[in-house]
Structures are given as structure tokens and as C-alpha cells.
PDB file of N, CA and C in Angstrom:
ATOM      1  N   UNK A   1       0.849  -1.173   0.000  1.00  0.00           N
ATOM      2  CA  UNK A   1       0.000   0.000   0.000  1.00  0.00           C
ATOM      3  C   UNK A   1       0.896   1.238   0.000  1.00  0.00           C
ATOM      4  N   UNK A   2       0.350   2.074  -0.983  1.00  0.00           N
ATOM      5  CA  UNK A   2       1.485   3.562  -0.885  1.00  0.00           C
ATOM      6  C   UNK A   2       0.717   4.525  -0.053  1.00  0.00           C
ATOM      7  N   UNK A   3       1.502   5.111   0.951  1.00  0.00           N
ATOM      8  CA  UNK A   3       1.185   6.556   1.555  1.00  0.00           C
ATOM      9  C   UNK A   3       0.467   7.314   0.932  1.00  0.00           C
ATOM     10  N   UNK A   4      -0.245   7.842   1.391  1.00  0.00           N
ATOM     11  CA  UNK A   4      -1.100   9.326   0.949  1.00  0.00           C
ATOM     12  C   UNK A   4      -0.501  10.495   1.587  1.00  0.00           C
ATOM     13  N   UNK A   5      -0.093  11.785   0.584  1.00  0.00           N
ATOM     14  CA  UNK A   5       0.621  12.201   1.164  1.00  0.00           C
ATOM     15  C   UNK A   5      -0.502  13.828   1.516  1.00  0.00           C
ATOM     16  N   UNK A   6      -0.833  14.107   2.721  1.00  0.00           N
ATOM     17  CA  UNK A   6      -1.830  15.017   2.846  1.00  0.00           C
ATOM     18  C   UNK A   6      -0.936  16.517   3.096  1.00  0.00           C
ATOM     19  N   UNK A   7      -1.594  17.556   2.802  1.00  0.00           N
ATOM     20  CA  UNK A   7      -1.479  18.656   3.402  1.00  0.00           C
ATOM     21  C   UNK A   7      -2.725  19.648   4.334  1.00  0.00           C
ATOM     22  N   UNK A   8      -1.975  19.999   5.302  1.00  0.00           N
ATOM     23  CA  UNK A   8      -3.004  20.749   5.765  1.00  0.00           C
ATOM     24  C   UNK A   8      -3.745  21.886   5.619  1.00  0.00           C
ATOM     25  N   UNK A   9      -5.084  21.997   5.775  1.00  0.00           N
ATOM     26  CA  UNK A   9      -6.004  23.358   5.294  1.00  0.00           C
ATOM     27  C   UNK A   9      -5.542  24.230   6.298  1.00  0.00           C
ATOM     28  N   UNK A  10      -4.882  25.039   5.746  1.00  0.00           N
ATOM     29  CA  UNK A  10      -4.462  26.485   7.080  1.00  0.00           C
ATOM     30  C   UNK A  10      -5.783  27.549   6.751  1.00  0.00           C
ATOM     31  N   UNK A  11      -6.485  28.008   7.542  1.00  0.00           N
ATOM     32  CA  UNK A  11      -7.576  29.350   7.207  1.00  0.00           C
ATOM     33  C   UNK A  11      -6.871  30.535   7.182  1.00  0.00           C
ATOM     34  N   UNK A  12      -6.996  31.757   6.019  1.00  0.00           N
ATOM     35  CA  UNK A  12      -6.155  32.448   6.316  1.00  0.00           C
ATOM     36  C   UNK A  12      -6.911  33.997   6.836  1.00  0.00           C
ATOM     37  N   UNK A  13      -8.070  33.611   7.713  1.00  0.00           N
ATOM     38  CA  UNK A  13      -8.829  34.781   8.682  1.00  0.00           C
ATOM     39  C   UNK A  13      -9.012  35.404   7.656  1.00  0.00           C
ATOM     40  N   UNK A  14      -9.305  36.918   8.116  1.00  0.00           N
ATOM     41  CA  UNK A  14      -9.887  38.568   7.790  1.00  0.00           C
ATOM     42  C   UNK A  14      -9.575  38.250   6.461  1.00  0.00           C
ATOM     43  N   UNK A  15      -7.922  38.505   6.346  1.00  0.00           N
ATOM     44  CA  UNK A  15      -7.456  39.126   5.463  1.00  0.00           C
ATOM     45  C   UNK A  15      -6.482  38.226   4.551  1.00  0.00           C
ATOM     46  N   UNK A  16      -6.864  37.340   3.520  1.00  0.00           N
ATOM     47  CA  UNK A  16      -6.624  36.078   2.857  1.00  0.00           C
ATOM     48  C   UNK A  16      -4.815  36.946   2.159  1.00  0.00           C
ATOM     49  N   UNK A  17      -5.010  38.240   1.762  1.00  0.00           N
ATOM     50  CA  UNK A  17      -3.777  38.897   0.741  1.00  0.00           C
ATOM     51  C   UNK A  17      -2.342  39.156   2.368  1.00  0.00           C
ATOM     52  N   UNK A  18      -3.178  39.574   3.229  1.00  0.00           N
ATOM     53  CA  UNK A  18      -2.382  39.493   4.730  1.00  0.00           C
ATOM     54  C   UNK A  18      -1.640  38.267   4.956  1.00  0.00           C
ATOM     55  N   UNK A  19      -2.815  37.333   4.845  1.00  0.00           N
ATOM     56  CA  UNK A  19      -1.851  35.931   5.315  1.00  0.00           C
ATOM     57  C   UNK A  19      -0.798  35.450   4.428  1.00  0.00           C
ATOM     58  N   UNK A  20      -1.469  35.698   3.386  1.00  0.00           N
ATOM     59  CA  UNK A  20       0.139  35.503   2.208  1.00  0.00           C
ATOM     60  C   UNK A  20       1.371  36.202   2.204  1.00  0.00           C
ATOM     61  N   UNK A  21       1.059  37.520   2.369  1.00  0.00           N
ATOM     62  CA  UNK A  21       1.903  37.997   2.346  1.00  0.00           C
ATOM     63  C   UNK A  21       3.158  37.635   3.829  1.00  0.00           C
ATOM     64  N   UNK A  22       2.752  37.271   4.742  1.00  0.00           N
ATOM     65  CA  UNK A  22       2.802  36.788   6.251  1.00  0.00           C
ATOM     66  C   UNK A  22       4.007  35.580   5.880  1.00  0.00           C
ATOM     67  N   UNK A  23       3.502  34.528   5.221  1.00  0.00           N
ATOM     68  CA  UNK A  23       3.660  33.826   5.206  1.00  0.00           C
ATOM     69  C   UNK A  23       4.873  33.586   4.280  1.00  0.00           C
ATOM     70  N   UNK A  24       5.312  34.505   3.187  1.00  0.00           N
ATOM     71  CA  UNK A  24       6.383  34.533   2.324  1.00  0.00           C
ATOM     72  C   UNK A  24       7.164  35.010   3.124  1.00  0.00           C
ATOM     73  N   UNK A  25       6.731  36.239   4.222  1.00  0.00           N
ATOM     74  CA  UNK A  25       8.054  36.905   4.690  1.00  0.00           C
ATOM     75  C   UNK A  25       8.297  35.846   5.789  1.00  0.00           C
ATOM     76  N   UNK A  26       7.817  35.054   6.084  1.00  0.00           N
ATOM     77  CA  UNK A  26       8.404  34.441   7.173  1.00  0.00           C
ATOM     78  C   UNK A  26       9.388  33.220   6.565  1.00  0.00           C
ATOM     79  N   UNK A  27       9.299  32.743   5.499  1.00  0.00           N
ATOM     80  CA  UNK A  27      10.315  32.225   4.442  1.00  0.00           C
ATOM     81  C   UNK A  27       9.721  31.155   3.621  1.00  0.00           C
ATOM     82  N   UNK A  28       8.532  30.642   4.104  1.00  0.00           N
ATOM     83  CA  UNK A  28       7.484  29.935   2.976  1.00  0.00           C
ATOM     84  C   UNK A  28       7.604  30.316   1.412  1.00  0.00           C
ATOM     85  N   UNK A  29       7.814  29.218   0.804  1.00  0.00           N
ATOM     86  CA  UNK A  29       7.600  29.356  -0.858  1.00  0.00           C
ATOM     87  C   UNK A  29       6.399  29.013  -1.347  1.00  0.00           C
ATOM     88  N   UNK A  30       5.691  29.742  -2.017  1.00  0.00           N
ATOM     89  CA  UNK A  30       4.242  30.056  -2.236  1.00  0.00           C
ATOM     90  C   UNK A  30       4.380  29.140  -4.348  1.00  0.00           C
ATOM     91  N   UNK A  31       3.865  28.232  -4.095  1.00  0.00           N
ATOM     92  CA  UNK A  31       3.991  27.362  -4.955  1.00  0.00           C
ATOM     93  C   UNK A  31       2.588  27.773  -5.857  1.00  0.00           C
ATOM     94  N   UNK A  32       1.875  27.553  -5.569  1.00  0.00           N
ATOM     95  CA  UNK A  32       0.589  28.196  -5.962  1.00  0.00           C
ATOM     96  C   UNK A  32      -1.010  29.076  -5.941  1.00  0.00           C
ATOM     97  N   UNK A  33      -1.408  29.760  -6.569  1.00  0.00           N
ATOM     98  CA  UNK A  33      -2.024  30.786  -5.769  1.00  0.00           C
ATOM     99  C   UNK A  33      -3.444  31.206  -6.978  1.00  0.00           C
ATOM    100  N   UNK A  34      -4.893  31.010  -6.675  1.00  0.00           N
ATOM    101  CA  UNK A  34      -5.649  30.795  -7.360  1.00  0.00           C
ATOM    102  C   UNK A  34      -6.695  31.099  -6.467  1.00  0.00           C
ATOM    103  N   UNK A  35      -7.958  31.625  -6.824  1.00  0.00           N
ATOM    104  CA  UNK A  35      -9.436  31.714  -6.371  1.00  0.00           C
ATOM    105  C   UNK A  35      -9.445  31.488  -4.923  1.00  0.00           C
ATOM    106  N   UNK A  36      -8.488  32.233  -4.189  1.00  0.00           N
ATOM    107  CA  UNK A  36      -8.514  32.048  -2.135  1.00  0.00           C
ATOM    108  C   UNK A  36      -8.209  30.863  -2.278  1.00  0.00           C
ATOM    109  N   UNK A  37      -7.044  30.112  -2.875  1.00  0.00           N
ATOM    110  CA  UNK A  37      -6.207  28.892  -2.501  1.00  0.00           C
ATOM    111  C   UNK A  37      -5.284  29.124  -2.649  1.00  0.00           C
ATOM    112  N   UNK A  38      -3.731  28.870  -1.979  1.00  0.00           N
ATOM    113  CA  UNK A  38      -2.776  28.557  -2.142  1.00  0.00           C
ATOM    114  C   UNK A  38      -1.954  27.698  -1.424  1.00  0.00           C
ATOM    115  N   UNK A  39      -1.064  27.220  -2.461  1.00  0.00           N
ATOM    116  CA  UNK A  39      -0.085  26.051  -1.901  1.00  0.00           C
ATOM    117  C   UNK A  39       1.063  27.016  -1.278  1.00  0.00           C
ATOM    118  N   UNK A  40       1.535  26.413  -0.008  1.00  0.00           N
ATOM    119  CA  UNK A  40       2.827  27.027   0.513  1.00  0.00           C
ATOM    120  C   UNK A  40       3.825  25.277   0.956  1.00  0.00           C
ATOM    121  N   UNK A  41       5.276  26.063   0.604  1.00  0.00           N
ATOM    122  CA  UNK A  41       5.908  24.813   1.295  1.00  0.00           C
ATOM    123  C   UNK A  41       7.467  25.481   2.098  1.00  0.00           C
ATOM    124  N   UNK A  42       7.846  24.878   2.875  1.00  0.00           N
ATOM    125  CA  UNK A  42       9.276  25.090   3.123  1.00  0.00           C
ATOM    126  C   UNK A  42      10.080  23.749   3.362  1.00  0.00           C
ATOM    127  N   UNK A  43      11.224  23.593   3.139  1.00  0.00           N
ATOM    128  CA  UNK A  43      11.569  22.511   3.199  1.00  0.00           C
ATOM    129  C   UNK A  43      11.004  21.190   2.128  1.00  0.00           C
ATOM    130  N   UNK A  44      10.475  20.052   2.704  1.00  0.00           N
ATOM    131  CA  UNK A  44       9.532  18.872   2.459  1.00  0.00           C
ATOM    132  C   UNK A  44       8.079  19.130   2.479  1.00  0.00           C
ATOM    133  N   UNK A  45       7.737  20.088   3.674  1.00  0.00           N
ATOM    134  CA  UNK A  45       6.396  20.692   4.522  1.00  0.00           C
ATOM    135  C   UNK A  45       5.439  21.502   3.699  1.00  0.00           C
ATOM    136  N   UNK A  46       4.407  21.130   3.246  1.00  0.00           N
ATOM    137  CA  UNK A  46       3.349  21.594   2.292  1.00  0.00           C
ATOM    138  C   UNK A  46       1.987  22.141   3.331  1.00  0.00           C
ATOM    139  N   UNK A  47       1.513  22.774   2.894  1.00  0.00           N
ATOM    140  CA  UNK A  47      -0.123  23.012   3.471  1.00  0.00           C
ATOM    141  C   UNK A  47      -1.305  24.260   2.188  1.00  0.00           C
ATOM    142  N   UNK A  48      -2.080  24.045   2.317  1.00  0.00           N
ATOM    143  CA  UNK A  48      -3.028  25.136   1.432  1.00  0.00           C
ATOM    144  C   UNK A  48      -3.289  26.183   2.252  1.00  0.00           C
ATOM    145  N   UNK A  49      -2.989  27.003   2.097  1.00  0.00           N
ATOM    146  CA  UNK A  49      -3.878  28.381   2.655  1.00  0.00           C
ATOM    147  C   UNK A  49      -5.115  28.850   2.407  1.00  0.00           C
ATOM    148  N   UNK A  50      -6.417  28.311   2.810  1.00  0.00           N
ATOM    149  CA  UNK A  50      -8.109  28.952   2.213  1.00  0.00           C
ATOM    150  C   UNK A  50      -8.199  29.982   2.339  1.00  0.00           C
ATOM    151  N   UNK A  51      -8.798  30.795   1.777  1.00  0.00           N
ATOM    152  CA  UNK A  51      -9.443  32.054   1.880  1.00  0.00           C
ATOM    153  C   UNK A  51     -10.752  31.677   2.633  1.00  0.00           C
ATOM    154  N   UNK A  52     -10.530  31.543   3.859  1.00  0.00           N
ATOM    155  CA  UNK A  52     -11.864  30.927   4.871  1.00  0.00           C
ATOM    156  C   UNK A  52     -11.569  31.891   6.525  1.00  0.00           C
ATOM    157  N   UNK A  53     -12.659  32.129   6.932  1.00  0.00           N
ATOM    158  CA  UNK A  53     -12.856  32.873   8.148  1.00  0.00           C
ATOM    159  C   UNK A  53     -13.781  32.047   9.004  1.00  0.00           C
ATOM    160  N   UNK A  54     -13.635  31.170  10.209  1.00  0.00           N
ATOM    161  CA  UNK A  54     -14.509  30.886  10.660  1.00  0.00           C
ATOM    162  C   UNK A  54     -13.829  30.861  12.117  1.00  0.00           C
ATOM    163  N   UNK A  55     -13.736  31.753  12.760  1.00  0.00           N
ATOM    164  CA  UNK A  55     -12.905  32.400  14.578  1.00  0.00           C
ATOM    165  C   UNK A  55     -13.167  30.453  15.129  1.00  0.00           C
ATOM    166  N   UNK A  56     -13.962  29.782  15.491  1.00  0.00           N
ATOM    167  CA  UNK A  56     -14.080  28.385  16.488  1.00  0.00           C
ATOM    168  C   UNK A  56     -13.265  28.318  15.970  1.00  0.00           C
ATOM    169  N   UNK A  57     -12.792  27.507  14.404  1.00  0.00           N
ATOM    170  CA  UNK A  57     -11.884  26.441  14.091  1.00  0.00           C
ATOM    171  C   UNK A  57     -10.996  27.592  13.732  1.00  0.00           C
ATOM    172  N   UNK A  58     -10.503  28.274  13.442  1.00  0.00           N
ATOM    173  CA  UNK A  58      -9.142  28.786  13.641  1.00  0.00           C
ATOM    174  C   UNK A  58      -8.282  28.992  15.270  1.00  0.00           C
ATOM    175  N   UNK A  59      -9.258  29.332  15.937  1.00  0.00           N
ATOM    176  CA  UNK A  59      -8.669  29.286  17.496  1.00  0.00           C
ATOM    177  C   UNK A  59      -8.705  27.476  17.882  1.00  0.00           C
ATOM    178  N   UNK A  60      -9.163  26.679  17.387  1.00  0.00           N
ATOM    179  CA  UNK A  60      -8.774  25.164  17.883  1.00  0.00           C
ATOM    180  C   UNK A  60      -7.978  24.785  16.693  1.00  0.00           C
ATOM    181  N   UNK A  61      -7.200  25.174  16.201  1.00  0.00           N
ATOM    182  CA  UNK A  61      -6.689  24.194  14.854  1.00  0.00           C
ATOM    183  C   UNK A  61      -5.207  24.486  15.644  1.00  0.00           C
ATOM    184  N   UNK A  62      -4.538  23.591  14.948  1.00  0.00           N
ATOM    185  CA  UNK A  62      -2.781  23.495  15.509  1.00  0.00           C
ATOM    186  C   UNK A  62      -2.063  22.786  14.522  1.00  0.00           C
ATOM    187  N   UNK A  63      -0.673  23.300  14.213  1.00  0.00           N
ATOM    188  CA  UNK A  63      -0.264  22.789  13.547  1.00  0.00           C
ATOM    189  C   UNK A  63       1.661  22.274  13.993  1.00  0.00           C
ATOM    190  N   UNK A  64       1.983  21.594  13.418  1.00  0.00           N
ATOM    191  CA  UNK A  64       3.337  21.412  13.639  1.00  0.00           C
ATOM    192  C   UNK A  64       4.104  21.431  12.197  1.00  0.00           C
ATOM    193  N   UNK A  65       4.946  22.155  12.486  1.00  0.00           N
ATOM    194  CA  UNK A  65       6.388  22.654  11.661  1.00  0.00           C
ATOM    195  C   UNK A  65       7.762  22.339  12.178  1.00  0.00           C
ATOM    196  N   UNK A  66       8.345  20.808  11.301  1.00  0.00           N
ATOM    197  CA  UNK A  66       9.531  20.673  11.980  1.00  0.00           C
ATOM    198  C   UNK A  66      10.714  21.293  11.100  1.00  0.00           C
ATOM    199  N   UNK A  67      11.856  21.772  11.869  1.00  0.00           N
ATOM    200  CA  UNK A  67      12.488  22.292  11.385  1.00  0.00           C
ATOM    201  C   UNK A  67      14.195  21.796  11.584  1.00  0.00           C
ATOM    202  N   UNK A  68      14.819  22.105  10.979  1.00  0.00           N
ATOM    203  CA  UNK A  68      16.433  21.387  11.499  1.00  0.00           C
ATOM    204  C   UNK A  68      16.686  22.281  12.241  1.00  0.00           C
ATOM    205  N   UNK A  69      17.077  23.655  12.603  1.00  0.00           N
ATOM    206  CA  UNK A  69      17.914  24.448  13.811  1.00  0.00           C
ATOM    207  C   UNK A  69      16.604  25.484  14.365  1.00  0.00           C
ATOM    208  N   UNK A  70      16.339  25.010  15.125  1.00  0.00           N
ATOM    209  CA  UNK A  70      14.744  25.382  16.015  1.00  0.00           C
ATOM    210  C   UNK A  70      15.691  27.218  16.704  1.00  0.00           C
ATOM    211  N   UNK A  71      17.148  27.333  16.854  1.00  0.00           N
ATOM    212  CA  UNK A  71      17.481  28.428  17.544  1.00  0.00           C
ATOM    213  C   UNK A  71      17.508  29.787  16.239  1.00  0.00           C
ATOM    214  N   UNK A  72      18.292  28.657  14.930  1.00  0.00           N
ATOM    215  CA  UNK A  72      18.088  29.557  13.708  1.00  0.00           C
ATOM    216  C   UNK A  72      16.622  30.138  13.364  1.00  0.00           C
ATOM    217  N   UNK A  73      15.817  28.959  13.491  1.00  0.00           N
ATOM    218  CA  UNK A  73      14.480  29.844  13.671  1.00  0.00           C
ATOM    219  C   UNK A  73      14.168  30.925  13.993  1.00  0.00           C
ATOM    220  N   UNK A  74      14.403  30.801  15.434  1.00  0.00           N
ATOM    221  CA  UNK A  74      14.485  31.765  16.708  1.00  0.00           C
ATOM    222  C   UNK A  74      14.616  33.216  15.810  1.00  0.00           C
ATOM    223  N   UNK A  75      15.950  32.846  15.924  1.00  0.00           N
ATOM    224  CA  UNK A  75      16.669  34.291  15.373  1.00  0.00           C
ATOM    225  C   UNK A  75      16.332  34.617  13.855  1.00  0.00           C
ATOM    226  N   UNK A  76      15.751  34.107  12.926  1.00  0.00           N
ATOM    227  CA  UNK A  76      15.171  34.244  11.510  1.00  0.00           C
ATOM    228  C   UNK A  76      13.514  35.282  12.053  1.00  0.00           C
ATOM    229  N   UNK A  77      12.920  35.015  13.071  1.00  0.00           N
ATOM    230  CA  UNK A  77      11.710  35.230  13.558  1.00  0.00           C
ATOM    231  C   UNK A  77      12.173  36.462  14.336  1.00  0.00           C
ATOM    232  N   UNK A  78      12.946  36.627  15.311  1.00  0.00           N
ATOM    233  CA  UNK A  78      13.013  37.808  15.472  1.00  0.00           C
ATOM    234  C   UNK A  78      13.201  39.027  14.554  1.00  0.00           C
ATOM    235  N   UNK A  79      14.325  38.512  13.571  1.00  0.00           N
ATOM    236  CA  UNK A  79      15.050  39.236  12.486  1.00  0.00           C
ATOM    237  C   UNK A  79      14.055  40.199  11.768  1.00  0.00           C
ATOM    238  N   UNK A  80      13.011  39.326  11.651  1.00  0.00           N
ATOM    239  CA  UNK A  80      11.623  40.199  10.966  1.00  0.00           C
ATOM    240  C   UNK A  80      10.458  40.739  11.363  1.00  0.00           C
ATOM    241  N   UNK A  81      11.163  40.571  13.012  1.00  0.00           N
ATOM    242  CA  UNK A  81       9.975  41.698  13.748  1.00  0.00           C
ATOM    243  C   UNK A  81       8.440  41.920  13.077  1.00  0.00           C
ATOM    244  N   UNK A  82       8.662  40.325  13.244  1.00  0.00           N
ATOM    245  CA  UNK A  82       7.162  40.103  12.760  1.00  0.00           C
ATOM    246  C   UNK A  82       5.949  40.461  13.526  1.00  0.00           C
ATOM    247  N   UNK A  83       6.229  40.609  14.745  1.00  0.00           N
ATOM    248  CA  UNK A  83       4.761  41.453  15.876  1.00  0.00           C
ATOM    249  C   UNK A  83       4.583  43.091  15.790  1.00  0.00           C
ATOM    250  N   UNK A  84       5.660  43.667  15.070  1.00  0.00           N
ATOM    251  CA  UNK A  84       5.306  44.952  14.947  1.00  0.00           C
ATOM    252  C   UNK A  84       4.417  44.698  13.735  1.00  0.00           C
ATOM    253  N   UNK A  85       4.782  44.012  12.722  1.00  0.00           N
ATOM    254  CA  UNK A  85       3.619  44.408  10.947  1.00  0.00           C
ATOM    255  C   UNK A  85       2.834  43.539  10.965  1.00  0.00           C
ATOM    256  N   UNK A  86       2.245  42.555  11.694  1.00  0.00           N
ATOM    257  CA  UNK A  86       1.516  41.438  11.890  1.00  0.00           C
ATOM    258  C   UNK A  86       0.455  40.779  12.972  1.00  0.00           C
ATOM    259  N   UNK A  87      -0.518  40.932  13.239  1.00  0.00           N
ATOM    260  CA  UNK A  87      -1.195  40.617  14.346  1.00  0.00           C
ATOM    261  C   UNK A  87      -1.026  38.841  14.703  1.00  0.00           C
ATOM    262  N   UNK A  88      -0.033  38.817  15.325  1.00  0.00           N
ATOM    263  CA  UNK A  88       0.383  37.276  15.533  1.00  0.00           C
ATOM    264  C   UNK A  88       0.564  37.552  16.872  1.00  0.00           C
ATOM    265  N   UNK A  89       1.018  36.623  17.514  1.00  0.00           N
ATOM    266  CA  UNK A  89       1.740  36.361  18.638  1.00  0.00           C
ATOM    267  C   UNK A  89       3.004  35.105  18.757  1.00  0.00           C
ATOM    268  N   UNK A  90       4.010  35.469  19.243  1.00  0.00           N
ATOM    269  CA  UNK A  90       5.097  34.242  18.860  1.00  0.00           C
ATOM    270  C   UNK A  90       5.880  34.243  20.412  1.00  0.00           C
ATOM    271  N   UNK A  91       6.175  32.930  20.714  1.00  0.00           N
ATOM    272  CA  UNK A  91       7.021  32.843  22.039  1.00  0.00           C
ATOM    273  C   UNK A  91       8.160  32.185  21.868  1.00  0.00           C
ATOM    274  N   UNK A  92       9.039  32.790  22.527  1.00  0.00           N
ATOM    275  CA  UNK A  92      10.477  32.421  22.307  1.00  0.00           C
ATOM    276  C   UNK A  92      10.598  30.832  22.841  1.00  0.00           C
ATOM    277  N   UNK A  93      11.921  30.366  22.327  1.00  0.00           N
ATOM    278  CA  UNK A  93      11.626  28.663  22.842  1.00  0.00           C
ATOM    279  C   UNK A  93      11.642  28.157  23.768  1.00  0.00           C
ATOM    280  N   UNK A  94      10.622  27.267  24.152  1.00  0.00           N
ATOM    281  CA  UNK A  94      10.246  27.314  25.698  1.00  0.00           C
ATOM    282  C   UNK A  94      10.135  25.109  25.402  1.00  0.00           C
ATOM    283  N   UNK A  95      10.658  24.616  26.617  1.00  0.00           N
ATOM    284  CA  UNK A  95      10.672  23.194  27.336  1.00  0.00           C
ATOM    285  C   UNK A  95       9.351  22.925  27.319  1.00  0.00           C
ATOM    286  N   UNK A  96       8.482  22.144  26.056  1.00  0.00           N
ATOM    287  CA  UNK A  96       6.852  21.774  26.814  1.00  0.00           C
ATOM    288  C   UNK A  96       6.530  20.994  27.962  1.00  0.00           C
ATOM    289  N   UNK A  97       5.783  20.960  28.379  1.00  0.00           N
ATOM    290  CA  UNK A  97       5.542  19.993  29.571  1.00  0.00           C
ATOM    291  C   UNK A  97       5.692  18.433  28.753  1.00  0.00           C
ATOM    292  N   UNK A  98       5.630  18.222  27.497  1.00  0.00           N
ATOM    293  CA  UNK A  98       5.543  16.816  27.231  1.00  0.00           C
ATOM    294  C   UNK A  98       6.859  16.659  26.787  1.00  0.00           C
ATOM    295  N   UNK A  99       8.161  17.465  26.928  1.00  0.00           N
ATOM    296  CA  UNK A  99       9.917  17.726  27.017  1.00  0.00           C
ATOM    297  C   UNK A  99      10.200  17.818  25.575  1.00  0.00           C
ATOM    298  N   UNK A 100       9.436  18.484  24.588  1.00  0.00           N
ATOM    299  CA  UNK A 100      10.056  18.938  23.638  1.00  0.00           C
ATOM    300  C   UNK A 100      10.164  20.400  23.261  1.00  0.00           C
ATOM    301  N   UNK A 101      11.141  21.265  22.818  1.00  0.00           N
ATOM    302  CA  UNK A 101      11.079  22.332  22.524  1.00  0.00           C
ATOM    303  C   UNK A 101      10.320  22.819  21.514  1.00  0.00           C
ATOM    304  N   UNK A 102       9.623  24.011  22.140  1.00  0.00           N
ATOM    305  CA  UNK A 102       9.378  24.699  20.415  1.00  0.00           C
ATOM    306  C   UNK A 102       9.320  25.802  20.856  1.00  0.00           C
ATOM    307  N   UNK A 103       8.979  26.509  19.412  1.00  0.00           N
ATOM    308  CA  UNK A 103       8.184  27.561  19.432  1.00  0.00           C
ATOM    309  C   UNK A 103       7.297  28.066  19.086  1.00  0.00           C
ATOM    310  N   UNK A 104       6.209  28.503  20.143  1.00  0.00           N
ATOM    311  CA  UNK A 104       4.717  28.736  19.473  1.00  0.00           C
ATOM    312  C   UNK A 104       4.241  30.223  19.196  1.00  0.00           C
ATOM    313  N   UNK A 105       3.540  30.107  17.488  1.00  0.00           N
ATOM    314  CA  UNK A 105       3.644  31.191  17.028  1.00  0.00           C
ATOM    315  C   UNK A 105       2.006  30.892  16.491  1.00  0.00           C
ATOM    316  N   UNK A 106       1.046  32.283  17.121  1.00  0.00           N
ATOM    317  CA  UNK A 106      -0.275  31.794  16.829  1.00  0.00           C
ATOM    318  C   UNK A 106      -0.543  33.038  15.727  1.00  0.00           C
ATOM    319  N   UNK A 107      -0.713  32.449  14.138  1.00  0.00           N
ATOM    320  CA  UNK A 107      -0.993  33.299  12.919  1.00  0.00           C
ATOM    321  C   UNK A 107      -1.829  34.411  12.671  1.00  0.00           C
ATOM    322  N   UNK A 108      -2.069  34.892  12.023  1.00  0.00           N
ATOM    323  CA  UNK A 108      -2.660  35.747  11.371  1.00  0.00           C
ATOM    324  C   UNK A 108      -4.291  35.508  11.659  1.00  0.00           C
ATOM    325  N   UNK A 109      -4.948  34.582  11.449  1.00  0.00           N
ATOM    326  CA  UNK A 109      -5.661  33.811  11.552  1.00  0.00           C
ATOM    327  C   UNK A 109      -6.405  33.232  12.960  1.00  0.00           C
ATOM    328  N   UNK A 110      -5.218  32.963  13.884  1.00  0.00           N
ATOM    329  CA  UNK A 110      -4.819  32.529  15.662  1.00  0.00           C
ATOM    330  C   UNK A 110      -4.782  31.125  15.070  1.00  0.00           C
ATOM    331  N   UNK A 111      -4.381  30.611  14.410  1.00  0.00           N
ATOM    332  CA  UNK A 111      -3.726  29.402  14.087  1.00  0.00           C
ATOM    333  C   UNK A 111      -2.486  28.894  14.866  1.00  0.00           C
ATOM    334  N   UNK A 112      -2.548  27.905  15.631  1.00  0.00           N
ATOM    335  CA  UNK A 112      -1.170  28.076  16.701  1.00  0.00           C
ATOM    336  C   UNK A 112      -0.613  27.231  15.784  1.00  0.00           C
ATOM    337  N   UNK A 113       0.860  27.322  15.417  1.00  0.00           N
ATOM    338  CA  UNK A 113       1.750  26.529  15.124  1.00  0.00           C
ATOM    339  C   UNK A 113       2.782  26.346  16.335  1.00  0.00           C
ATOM    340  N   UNK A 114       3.142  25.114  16.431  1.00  0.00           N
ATOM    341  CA  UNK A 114       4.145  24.477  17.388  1.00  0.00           C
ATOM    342  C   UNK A 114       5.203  24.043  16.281  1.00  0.00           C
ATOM    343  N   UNK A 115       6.577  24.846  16.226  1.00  0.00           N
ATOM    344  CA  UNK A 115       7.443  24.707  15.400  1.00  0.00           C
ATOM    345  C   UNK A 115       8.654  24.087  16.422  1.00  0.00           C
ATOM    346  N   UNK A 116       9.027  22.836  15.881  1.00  0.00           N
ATOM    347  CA  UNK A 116       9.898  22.071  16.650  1.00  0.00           C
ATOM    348  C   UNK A 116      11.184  21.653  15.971  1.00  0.00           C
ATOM    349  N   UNK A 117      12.171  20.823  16.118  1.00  0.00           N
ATOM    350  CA  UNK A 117      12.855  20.404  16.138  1.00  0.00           C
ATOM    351  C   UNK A 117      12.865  18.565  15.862  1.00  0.00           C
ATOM    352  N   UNK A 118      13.014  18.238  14.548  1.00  0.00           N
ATOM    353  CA  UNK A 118      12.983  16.965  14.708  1.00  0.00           C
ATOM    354  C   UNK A 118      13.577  15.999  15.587  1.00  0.00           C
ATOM    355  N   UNK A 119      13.597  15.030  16.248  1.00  0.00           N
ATOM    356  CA  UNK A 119      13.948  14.361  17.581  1.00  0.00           C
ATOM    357  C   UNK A 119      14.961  13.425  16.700  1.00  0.00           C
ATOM    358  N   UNK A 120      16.326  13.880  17.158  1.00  0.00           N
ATOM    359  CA  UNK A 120      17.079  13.266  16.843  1.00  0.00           C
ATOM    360  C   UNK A 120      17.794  11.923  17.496  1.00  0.00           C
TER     361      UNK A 120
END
């Protein structure tokens, strides 16, 4: 049996041209972009961006983003002082209670992403 290989529906709230734009500067490659859809990827890591607004499921949705240097992150995310041009919220890397690092950065949208570190 072969894998199915899925990506996830990210909502991109209010402002669908906001979240894109959000999302390139943070270093996402925007693969494709059509009628409030687009493909984004970094790395291996794919997801669609909808042009969809619905506040419940954007405040319960979560996502994970693994990354190879979780500190380069760090410092790529500060670099672009992304909380001054962006209504996000992002926390520096913090020990979860279940002992993995990340960092959680809740979108445009309040989409929380938990950006980690693959477990080596």
C-alpha cells in the first residue's frame, strides 16, 4: 500500500492577501495561488492556505512545523519583527511539559503553530 501524502487546510482569517503575504516573509515558498487557494511549502512541509474565516476552528486548529535548527528559527523570527507588521503572537523557545522544545507562534488567523525540532 502507498502513503497518501496530505497537506493541511491552514484558514487564512480577515485578510486572505495578509496571510500571504505573512507567510512569504516568514520564508514559505508560495507554490501556488488561485481563487482564495494557495499552496505554501518550506523545506519537504506543504499546506493550502483557504481564503476561509470561521474564529471556532481557527482558534482550535494546531499545527506542527519541523524544522532542522529550532534556535536559527528563533533568530530568523526575530530578524523580521514580525509582531510589529503582523497581528500574531510568537514565544520564544520554551521546554513543553511533554519535554520537547518549540516555538509557538499563533498566525494571522490565531492558528497556533508548534514549530519544533525533529527528535534526533
Amino acid at each position: 500500500m502507498k502513503a497518501i501524502k496530505l497537506r493541511p487546510f491552514i484558514p487564512s482569517g480577515e485578510d486572505y492577501d495578509l496571510a500571504q503575504r505573512f507567510f512569504e516573509e516568514l520564508g514559505f515558498e508560495k507554490l501556488y495561488s488561485d481563487s482564495g487557494l494557495s499552496i505554501f511549502r518550506i523545506g519537504e512541509q506543504e499546506f493550502f492556505l483557504q481564503n476561509y474565516q470561521n474564529k471556532e476552528l481557527q482558534e482550535n486548529y494546531m499545527v506542527e512545523l519541523i524544522v532542522d535548527d529550532l534556535d536559527g528559527w528563533w533568530s530568523h523570527i526575530q530578524s523580521l519583527d514580525l509582531e510589529k507588521k503582523y497581528p500574531i503572537k510568537v514565544n520564544e523557545p520554551t521546554i513543553m511539559p511533554w519535554g520537547k522544545r518549540e516555538i509557538n507562534l499563533i498566525d494571522i488567523a490565531g492558528v497556533c503553530w508548534h514549530i519544533s525540532e525533529e527528535n534526533k
